[in-house]
C-alpha atoms as a PDB file:
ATOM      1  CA  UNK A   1     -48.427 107.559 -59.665  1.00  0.00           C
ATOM      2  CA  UNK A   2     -50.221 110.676 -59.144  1.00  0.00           C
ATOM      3  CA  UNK A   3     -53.731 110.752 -59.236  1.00  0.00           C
ATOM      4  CA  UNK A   4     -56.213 111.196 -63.548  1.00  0.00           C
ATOM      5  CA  UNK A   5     -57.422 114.680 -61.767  1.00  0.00           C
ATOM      6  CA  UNK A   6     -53.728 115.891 -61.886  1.00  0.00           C
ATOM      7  CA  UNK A   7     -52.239 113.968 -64.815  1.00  0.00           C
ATOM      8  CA  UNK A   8     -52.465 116.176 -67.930  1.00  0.00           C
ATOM      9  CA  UNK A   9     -51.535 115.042 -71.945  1.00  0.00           C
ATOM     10  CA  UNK A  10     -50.542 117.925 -74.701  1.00  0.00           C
ATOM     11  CA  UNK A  11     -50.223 117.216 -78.312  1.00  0.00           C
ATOM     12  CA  UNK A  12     -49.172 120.037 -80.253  1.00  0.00           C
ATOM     13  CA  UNK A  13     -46.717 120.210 -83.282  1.00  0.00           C
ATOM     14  CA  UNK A  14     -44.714 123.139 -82.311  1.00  0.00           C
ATOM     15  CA  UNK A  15     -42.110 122.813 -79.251  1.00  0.00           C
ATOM     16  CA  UNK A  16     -42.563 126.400 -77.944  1.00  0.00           C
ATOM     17  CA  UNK A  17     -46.362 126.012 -77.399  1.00  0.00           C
ATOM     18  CA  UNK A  18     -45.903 122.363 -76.266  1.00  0.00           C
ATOM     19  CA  UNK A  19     -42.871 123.664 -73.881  1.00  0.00           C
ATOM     20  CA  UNK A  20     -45.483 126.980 -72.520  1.00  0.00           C
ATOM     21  CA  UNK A  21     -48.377 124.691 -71.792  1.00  0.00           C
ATOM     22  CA  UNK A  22     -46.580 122.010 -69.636  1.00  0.00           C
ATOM     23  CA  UNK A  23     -44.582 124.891 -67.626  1.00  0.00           C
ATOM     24  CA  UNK A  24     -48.152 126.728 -67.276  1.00  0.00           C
ATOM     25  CA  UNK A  25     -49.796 123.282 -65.882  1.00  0.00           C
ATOM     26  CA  UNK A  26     -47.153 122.193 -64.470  1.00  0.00           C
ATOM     27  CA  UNK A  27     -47.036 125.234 -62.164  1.00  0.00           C
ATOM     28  CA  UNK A  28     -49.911 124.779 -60.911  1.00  0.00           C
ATOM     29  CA  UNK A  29     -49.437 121.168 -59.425  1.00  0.00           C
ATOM     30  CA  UNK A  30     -50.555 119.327 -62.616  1.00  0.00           C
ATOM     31  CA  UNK A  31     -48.614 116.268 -64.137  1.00  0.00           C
ATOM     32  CA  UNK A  32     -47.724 116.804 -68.065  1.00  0.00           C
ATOM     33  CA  UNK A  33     -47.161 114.308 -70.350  1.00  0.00           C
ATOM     34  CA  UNK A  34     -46.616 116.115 -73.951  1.00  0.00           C
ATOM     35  CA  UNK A  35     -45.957 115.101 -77.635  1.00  0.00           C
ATOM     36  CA  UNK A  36     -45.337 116.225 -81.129  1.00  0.00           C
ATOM     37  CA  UNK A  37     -47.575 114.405 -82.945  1.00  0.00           C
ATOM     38  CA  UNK A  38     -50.797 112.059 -82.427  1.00  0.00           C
ATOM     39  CA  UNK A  39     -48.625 108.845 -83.422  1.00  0.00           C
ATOM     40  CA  UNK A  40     -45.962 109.690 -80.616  1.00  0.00           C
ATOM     41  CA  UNK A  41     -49.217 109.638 -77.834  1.00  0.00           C
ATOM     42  CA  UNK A  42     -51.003 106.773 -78.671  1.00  0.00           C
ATOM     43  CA  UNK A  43     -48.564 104.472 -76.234  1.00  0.00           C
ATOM     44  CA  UNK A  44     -49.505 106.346 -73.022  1.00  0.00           C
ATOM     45  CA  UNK A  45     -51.900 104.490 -70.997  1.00  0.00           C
ATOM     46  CA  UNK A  46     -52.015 106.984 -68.236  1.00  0.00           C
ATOM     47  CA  UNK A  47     -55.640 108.316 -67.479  1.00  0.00           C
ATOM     48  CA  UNK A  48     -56.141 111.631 -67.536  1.00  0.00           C
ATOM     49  CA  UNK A  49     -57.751 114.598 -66.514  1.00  0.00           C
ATOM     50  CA  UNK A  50     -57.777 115.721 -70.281  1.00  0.00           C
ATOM     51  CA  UNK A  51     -55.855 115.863 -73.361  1.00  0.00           C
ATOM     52  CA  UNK A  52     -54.900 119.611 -74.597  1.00  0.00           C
ATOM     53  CA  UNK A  53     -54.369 119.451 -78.746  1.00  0.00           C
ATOM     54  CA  UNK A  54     -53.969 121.958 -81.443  1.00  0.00           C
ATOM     55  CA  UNK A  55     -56.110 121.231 -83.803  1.00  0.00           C
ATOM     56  CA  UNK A  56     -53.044 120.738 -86.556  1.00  0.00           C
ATOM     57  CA  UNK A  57     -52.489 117.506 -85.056  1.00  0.00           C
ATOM     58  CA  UNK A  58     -55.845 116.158 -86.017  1.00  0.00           C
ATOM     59  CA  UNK A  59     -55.346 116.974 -89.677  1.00  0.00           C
ATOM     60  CA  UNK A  60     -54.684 113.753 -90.346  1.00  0.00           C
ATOM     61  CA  UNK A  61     -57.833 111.236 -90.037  1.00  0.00           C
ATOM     62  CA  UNK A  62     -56.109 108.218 -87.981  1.00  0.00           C
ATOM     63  CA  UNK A  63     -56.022 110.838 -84.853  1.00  0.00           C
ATOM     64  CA  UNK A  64     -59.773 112.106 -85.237  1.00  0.00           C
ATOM     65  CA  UNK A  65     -60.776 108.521 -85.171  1.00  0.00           C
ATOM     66  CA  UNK A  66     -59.103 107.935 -82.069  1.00  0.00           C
ATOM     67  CA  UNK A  67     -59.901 110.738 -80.293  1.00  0.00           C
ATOM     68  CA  UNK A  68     -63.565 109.999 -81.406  1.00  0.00           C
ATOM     69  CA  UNK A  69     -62.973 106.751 -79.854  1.00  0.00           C
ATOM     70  CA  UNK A  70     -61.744 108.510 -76.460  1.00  0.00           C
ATOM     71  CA  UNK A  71     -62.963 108.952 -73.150  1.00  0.00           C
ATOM     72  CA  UNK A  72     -60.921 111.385 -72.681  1.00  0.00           C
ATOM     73  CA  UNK A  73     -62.056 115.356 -72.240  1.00  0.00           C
ATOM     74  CA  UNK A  74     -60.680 116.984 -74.692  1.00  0.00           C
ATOM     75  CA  UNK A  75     -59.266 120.988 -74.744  1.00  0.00           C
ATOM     76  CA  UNK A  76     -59.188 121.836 -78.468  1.00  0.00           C
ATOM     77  CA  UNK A  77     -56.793 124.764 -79.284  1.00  0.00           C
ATOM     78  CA  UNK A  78     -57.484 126.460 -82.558  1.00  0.00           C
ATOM     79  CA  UNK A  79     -56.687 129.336 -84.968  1.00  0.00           C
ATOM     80  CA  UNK A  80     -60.125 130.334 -85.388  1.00  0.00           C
ATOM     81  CA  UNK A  81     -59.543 130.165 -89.256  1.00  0.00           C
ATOM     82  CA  UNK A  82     -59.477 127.399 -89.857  1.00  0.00           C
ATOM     83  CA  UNK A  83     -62.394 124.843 -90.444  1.00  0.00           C
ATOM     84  CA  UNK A  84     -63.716 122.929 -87.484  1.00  0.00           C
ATOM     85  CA  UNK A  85     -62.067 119.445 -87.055  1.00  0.00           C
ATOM     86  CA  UNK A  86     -64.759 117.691 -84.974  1.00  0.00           C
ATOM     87  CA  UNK A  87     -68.021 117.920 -85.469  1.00  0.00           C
ATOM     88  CA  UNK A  88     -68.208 118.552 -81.491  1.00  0.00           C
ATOM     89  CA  UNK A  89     -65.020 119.564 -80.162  1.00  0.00           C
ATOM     90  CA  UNK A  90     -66.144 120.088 -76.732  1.00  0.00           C
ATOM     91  CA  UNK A  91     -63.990 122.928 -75.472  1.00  0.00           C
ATOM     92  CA  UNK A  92     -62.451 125.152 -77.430  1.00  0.00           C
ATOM     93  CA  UNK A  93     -59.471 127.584 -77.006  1.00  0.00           C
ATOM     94  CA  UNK A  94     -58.427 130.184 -79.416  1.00  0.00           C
ATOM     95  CA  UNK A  95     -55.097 131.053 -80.209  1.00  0.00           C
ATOM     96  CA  UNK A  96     -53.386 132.950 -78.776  1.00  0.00           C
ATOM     97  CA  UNK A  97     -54.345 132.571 -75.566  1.00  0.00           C
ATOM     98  CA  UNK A  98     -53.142 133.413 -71.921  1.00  0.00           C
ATOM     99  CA  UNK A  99     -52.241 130.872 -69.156  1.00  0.00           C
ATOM    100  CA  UNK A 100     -55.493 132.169 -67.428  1.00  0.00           C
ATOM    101  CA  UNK A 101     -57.832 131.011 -69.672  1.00  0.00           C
ATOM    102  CA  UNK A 102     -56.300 127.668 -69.808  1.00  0.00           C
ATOM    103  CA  UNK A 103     -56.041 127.247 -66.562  1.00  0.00           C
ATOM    104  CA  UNK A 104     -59.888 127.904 -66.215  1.00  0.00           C
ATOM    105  CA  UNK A 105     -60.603 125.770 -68.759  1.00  0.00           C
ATOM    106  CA  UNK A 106     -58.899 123.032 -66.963  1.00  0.00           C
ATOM    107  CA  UNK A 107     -59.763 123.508 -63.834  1.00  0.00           C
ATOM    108  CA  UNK A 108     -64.047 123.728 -64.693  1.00  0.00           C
ATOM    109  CA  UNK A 109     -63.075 119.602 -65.974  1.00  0.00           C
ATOM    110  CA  UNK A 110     -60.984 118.820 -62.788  1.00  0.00           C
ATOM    111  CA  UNK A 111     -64.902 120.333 -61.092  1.00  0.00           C
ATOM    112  CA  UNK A 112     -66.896 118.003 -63.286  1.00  0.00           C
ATOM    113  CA  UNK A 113     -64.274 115.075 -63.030  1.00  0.00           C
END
């Protein structure tokens, strides 16, 4: 099993964006687990570096709770229109976005890790 600094979780609804974040992170050496929906995740025990969600995912209440609940660092994608989910969503990425900026993102938590 590869080491929590390389092991990576997406949630996000749509299969293109889940299908350009694991080739981006996977690319660069990381290990991607990734899921439609909140429900689908909540079996993996893995650690992890981080979890990367869209923030349509955590319309429904049951995930927020959870991920309130988590010790997991969280990447937060969002529209920008949209109303804040979390009170603190810790990082933030707006969509769209390049691979860069991800990749940043991740890498300052693999730092702090």
């Amino acid at each position: 099993m590869q080491s929590p600094s390389k092991h990576i979780v997406v949630i996000a609804p749509d299969l293109g964006l889940r299908q350009s974040l694991t080739f981006a992170l996977e690319v660069e050496g990381y290990q991607v687990e990734a899921y439609e929906t909140w429900r689908k995740c909540r079996h993996s025990a893995l650690p992890a570096l981080c979890m990367i969600i869209d923030d349509q995912v955590l319309r429904s209440s049951d995930a927020r709770q959870c991920l309130r609940n988590s010790s997991h660092a969280v990447i937060l994608l969002t529209d920008g229109i949209s109303p804040p989910i979390l009170e603190n969503p810790g990082l933030t990425l707006m969509k769209p976005f390049d691979g860069a900026e991800l990749l940043s993102l991740v890498r300052k938590l693999a730092l702090t890790a």
